[in-house]
C-alpha atoms as a PDB file:
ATOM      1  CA  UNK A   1       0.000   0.000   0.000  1.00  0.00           C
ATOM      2  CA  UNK A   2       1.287   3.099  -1.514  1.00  0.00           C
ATOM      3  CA  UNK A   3       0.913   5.561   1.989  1.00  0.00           C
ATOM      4  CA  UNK A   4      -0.984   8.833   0.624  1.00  0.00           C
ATOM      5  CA  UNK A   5       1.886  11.654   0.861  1.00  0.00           C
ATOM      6  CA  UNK A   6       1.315  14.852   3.626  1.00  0.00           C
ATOM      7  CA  UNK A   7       2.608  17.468   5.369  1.00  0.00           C
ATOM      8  CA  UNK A   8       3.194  15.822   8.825  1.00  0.00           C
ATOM      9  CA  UNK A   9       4.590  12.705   9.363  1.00  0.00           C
ATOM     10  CA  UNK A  10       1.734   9.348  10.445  1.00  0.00           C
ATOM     11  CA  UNK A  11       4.794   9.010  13.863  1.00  0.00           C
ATOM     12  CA  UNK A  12       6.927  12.064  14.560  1.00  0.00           C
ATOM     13  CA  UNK A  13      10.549  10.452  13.674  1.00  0.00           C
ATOM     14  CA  UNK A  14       9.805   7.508  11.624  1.00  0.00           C
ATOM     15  CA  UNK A  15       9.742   6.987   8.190  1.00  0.00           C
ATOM     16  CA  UNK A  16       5.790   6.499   6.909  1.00  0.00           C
ATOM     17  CA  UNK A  17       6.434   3.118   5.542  1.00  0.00           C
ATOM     18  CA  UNK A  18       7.804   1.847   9.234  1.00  0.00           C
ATOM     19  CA  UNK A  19       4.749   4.031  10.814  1.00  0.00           C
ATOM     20  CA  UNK A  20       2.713   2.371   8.250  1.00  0.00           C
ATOM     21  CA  UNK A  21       3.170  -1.161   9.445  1.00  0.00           C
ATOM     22  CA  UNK A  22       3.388  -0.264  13.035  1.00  0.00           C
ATOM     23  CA  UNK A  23      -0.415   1.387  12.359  1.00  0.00           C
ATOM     24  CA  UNK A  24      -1.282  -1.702  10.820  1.00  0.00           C
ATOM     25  CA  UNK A  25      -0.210  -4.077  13.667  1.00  0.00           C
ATOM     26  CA  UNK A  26      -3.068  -2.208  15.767  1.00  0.00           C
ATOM     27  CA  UNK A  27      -5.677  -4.004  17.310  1.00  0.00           C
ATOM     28  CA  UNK A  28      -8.518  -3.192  15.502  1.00  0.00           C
ATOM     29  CA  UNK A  29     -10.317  -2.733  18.957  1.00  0.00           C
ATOM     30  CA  UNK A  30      -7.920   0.566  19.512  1.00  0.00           C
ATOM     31  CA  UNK A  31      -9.305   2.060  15.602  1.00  0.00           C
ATOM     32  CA  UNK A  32     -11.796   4.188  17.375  1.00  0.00           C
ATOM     33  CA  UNK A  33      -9.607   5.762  19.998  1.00  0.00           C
ATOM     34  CA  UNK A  34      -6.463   6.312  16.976  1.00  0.00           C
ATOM     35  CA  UNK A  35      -9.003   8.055  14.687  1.00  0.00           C
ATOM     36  CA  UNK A  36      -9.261  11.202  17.315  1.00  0.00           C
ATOM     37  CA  UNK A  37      -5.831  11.211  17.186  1.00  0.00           C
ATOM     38  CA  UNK A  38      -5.099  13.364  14.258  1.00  0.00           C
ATOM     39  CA  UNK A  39      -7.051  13.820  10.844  1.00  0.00           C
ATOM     40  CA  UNK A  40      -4.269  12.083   8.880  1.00  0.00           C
ATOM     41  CA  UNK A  41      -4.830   8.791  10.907  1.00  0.00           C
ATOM     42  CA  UNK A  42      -8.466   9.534  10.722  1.00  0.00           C
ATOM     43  CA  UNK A  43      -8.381   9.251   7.116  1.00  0.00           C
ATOM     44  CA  UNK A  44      -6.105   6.456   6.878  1.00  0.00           C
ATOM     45  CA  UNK A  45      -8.013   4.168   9.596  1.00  0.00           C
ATOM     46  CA  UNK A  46     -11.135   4.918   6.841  1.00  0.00           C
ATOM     47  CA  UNK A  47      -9.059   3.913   3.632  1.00  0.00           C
ATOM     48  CA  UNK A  48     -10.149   0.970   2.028  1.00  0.00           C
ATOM     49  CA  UNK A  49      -6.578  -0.230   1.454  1.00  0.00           C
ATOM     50  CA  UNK A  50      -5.428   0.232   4.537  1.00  0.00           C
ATOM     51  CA  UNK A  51      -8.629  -2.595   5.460  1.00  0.00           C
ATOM     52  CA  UNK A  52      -6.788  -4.828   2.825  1.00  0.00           C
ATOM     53  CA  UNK A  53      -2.981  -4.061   3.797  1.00  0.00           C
ATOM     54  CA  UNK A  54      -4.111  -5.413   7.032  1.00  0.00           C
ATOM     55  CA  UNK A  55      -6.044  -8.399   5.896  1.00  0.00           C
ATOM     56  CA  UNK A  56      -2.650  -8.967   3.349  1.00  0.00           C
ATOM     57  CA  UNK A  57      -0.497  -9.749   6.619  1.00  0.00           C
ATOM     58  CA  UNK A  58      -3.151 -11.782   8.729  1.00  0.00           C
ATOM     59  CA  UNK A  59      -3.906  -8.702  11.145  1.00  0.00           C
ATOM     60  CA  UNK A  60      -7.878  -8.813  10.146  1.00  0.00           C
ATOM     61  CA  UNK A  61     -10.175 -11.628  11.717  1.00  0.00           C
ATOM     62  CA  UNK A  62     -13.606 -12.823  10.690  1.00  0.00           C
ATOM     63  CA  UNK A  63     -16.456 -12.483  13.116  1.00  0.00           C
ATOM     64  CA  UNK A  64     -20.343 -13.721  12.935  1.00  0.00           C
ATOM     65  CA  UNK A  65     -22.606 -11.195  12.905  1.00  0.00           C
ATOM     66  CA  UNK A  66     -26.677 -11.838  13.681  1.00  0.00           C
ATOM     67  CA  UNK A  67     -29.283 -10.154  13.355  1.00  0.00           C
ATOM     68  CA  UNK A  68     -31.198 -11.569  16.782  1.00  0.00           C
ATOM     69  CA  UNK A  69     -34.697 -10.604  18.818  1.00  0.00           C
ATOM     70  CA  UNK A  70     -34.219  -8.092  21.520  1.00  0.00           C
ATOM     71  CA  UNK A  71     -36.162  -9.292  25.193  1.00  0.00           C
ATOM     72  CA  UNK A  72     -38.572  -6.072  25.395  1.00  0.00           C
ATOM     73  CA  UNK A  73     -40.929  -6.103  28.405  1.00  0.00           C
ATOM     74  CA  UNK A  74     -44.193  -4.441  28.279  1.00  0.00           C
ATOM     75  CA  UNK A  75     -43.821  -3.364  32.129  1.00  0.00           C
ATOM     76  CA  UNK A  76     -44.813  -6.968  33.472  1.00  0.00           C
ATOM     77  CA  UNK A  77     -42.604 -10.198  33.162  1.00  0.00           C
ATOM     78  CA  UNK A  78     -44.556 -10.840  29.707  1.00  0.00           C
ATOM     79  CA  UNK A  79     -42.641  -9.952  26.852  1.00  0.00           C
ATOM     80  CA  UNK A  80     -44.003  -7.631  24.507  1.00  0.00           C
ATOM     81  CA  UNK A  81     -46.081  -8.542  21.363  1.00  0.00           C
ATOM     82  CA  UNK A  82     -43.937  -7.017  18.701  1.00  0.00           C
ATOM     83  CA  UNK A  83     -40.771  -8.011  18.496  1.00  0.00           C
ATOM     84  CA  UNK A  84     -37.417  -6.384  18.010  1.00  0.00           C
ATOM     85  CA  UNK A  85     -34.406  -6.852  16.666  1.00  0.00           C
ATOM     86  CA  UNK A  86     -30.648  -5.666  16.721  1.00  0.00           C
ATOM     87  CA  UNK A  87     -27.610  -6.728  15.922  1.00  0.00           C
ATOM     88  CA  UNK A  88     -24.873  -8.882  18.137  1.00  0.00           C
ATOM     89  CA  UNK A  89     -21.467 -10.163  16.639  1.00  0.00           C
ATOM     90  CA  UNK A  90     -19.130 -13.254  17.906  1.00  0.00           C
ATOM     91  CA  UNK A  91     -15.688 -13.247  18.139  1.00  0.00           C
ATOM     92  CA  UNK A  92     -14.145 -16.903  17.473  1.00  0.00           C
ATOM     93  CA  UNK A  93     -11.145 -15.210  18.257  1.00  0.00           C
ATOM     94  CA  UNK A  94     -11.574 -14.168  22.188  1.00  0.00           C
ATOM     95  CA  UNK A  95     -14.776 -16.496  22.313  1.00  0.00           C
ATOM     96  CA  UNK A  96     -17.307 -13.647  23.464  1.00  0.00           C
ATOM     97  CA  UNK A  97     -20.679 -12.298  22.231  1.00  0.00           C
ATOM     98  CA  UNK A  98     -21.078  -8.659  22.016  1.00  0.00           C
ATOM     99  CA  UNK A  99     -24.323  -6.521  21.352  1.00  0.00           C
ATOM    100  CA  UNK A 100     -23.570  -4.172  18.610  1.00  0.00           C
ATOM    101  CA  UNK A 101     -24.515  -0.717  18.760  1.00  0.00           C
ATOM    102  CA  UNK A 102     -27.680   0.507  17.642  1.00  0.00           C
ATOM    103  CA  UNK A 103     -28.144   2.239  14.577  1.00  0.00           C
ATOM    104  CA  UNK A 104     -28.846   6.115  15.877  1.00  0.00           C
ATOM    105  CA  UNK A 105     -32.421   6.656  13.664  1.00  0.00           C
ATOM    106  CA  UNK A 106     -33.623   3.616  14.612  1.00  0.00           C
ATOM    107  CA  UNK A 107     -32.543   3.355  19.281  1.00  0.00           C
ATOM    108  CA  UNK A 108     -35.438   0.571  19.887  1.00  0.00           C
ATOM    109  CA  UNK A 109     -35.016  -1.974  17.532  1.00  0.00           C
ATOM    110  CA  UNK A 110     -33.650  -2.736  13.514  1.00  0.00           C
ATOM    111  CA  UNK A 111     -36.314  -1.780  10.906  1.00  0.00           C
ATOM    112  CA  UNK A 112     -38.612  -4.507  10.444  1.00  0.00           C
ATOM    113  CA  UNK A 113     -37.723  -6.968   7.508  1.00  0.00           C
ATOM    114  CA  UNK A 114     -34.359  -4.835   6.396  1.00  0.00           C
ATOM    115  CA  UNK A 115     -31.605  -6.648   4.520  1.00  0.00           C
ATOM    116  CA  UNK A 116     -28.144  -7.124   6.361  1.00  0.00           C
ATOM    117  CA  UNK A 117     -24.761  -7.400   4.153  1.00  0.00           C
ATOM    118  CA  UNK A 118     -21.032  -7.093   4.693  1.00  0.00           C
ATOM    119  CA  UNK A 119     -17.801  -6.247   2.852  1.00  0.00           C
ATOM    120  CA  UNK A 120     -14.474  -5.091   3.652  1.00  0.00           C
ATOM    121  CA  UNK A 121     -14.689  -4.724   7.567  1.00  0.00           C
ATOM    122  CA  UNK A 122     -18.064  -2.533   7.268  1.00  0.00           C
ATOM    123  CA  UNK A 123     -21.788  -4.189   7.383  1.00  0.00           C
ATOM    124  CA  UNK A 124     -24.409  -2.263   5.118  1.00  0.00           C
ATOM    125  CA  UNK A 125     -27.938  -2.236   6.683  1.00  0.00           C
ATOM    126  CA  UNK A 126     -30.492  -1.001   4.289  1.00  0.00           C
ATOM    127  CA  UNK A 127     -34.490  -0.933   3.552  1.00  0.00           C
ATOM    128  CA  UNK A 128     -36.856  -2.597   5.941  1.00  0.00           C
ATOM    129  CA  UNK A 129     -40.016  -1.244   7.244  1.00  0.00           C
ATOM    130  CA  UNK A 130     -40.518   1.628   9.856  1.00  0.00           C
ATOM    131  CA  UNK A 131     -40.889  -0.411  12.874  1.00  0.00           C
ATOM    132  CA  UNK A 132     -43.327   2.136  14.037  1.00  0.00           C
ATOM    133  CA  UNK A 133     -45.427   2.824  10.920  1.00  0.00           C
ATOM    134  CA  UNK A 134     -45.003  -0.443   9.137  1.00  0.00           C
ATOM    135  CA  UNK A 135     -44.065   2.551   5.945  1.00  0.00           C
ATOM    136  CA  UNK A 136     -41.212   1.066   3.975  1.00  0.00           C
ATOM    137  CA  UNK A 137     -37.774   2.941   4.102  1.00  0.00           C
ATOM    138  CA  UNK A 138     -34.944   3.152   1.505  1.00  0.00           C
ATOM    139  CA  UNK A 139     -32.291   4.364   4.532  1.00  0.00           C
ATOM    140  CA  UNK A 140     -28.680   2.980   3.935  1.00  0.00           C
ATOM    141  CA  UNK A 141     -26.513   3.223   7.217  1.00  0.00           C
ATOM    142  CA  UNK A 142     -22.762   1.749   7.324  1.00  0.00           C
ATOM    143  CA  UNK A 143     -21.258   0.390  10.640  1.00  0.00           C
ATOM    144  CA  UNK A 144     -17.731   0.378  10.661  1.00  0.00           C
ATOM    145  CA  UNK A 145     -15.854  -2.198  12.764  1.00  0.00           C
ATOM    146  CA  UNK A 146     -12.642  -0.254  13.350  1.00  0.00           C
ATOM    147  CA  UNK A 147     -14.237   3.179  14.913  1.00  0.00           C
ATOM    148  CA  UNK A 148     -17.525   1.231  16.278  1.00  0.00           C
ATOM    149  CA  UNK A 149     -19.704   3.772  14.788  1.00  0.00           C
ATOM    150  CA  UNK A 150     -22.714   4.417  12.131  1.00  0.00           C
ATOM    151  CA  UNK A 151     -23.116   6.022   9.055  1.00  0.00           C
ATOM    152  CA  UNK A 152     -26.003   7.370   7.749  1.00  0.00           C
ATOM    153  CA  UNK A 153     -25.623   7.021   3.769  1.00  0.00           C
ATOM    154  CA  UNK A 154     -27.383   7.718   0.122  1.00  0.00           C
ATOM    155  CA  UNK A 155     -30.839   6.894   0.266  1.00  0.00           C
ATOM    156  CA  UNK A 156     -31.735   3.334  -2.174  1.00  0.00           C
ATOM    157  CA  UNK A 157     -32.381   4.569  -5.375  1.00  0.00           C
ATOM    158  CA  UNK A 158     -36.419   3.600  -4.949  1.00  0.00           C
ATOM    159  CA  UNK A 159     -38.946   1.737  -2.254  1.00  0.00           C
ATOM    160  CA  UNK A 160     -38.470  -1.801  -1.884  1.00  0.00           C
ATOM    161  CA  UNK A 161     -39.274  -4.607  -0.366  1.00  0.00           C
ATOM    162  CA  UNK A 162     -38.295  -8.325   0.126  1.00  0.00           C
ATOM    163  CA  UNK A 163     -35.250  -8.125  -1.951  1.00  0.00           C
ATOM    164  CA  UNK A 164     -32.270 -10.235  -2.431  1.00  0.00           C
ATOM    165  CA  UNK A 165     -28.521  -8.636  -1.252  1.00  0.00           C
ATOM    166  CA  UNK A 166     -25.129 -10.074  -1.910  1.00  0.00           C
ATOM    167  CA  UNK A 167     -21.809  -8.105  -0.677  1.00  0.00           C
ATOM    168  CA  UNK A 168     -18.231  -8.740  -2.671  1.00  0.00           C
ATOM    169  CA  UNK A 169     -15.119  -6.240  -2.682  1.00  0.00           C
ATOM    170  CA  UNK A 170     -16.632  -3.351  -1.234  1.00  0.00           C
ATOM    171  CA  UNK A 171     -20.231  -3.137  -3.110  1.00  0.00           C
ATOM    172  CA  UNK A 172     -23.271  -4.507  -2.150  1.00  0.00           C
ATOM    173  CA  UNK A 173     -25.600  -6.182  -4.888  1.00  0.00           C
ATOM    174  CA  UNK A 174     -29.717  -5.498  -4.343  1.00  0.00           C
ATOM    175  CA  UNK A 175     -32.466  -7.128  -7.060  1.00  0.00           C
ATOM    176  CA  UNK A 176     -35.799  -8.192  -6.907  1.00  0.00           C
ATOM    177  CA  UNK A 177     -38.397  -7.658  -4.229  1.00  0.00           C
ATOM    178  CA  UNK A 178     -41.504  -5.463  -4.789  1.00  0.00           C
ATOM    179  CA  UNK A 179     -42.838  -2.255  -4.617  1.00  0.00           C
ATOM    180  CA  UNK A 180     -45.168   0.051  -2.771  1.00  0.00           C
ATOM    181  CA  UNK A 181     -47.878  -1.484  -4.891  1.00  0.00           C
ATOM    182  CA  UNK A 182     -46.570  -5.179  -4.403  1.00  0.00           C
ATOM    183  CA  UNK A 183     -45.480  -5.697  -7.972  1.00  0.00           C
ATOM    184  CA  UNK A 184     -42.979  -7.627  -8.306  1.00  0.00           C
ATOM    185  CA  UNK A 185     -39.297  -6.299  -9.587  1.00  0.00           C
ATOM    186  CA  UNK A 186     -36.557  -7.264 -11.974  1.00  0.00           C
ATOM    187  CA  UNK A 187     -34.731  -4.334 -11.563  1.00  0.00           C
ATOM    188  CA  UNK A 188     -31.221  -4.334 -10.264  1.00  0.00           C
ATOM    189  CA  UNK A 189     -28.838  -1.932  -8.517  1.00  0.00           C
ATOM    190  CA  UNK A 190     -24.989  -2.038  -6.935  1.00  0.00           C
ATOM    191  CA  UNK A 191     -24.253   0.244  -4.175  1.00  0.00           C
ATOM    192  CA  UNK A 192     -20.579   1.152  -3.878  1.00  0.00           C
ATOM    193  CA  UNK A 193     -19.523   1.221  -0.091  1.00  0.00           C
ATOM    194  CA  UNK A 194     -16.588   4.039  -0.453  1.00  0.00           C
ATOM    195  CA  UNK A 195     -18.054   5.869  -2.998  1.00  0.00           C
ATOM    196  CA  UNK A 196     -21.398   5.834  -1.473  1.00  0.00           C
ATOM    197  CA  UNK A 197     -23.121   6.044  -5.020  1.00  0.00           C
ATOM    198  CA  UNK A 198     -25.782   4.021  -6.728  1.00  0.00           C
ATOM    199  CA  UNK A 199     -25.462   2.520 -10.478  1.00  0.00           C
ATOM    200  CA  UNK A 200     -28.268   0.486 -12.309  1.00  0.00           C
ATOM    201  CA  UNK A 201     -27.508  -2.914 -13.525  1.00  0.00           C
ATOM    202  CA  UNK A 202     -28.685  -4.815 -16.376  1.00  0.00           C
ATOM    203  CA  UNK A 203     -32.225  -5.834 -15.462  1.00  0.00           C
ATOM    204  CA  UNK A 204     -33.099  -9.810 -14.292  1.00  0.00           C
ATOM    205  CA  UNK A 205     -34.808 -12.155 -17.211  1.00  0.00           C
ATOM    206  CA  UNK A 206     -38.035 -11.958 -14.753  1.00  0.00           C
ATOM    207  CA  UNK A 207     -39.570 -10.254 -12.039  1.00  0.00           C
ATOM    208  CA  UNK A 208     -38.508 -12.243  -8.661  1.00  0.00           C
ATOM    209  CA  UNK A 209     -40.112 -11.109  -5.454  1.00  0.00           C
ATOM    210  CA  UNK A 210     -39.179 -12.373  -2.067  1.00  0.00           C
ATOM    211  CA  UNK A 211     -35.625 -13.872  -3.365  1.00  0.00           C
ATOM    212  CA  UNK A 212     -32.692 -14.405  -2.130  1.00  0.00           C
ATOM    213  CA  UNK A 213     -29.252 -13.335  -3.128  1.00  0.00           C
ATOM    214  CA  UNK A 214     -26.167 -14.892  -2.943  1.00  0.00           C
ATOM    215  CA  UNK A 215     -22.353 -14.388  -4.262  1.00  0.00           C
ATOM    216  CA  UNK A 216     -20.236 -16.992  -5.777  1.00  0.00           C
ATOM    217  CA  UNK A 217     -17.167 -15.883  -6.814  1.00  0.00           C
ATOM    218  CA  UNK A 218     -17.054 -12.212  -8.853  1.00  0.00           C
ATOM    219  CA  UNK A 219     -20.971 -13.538  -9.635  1.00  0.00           C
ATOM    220  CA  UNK A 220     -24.309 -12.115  -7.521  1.00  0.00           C
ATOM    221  CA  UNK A 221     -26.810 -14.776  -7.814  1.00  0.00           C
ATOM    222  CA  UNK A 222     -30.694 -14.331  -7.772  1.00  0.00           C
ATOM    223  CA  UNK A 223     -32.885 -17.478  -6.873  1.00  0.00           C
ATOM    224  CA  UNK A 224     -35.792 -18.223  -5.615  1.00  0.00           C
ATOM    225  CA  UNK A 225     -38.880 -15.829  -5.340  1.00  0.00           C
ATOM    226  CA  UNK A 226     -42.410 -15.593  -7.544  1.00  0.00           C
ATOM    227  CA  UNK A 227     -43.722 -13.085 -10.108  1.00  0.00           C
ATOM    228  CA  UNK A 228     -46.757 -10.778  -9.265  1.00  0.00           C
ATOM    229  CA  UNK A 229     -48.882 -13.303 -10.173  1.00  0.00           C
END
């Protein structure tokens, strides 16, 4: 990784390439405290090639991240009728299971029925209905793993629902589902992670709704569903 060239040095007194690799020896645990450090580490903590000069010498580690029911008490021992969700991650690693923050918008619980992906240490959560209102939602908010926090992002490019999501170097894949008026879609989109942009893909051979989405290799795959009908 080619470090980007400023005025002040990443370590007073070293050289940026040996500041470089001492950076990316850091626990990822000790990313949030280092961005506040200085805007140049901010920046390079939030490069997507620093993610991938880490993961190049073995200093990134997989976790398992689920999307699980909250307990929510109605003010007596009985839980409450609806349910909700948020999201908790496992560390094979250190063996523990930690609760992950919240996404700000929505304090009480995920949007109902919203689609979960990850890519490059960041997980996308996007769509879903209003927990409240039941209204669907086109919000696009990025967690990232290193500073623990939430991003709000570029609305989805239109409403919908039950659609199939696939994640692969740094973009996630969305197709299918239906609309406000439950039609069914065959429309595609890729949403670029660092960019934060939209771009319209080639549309599907048929309309799938309630698919699900998978990647195999450089390919997103579509399967399952039914047509409007």
């Amino acid at each position: 990784m080619e470090p980007q060239r400023f005025t002040t040095e990443l370590i007073p007194g070293l050289p940026d390439e040996i500041a470089l690799e001492c950076l990316t020896r850091m626990h990822y645990g000790a990313h949030s405290v280092a961005a506040n450090v200085c805007k140049r580490w901010q920046q390079l903590l939030h490069n997507r090639q620093f993610y991938y000069e880490r993961k190049k010498y073995g200093f990134t580690k997989k976790v398992a991240c689920l999307v699980q029911a909250l307990p929510v008490f109605s003010g007596s021992e009985k839980p409450a009728k609806t349910p909700k969700y948020g999201l908790i991650m496992f560390d094979p690693v250190l063996d523990i299971w930690e609760q992950i923050d919240p996404v700000p918008k929505y304090p009480d619980g995920l949007p109902l029925f919203c689609q979960v992906a990850s890519s490059e240490g960041k997980l996308v959560v996007m769509g879903g209905w209003d927990p409240v209102s039941w209204e669907p939602l086109r919000d696009v908010f990025v967690y990232e793993f290193t500073t623990r926090n939430w991003s709000k992002r570029v609305d989805m490019p239109s409403t919908r629902s039950f659609f199939a999501t696939g994640a692969c170097d740094g973009k996630v894949y969305v197709a299918g589902g239906h609309d406000e008026s439950k039609n069914a879609l065959k429309s595609a989109w890729v949403y670029d992670i660092e960019l934060d942009e939209w771009s319209e893909l080639t549309q599907m051979s048929e309309e799938r709704d309630e698919c699900e989405g998978v990647v195999i290799g450089s390919e997103f795959w579509v399967v399952s569903g039914y047509d409007t009908g």
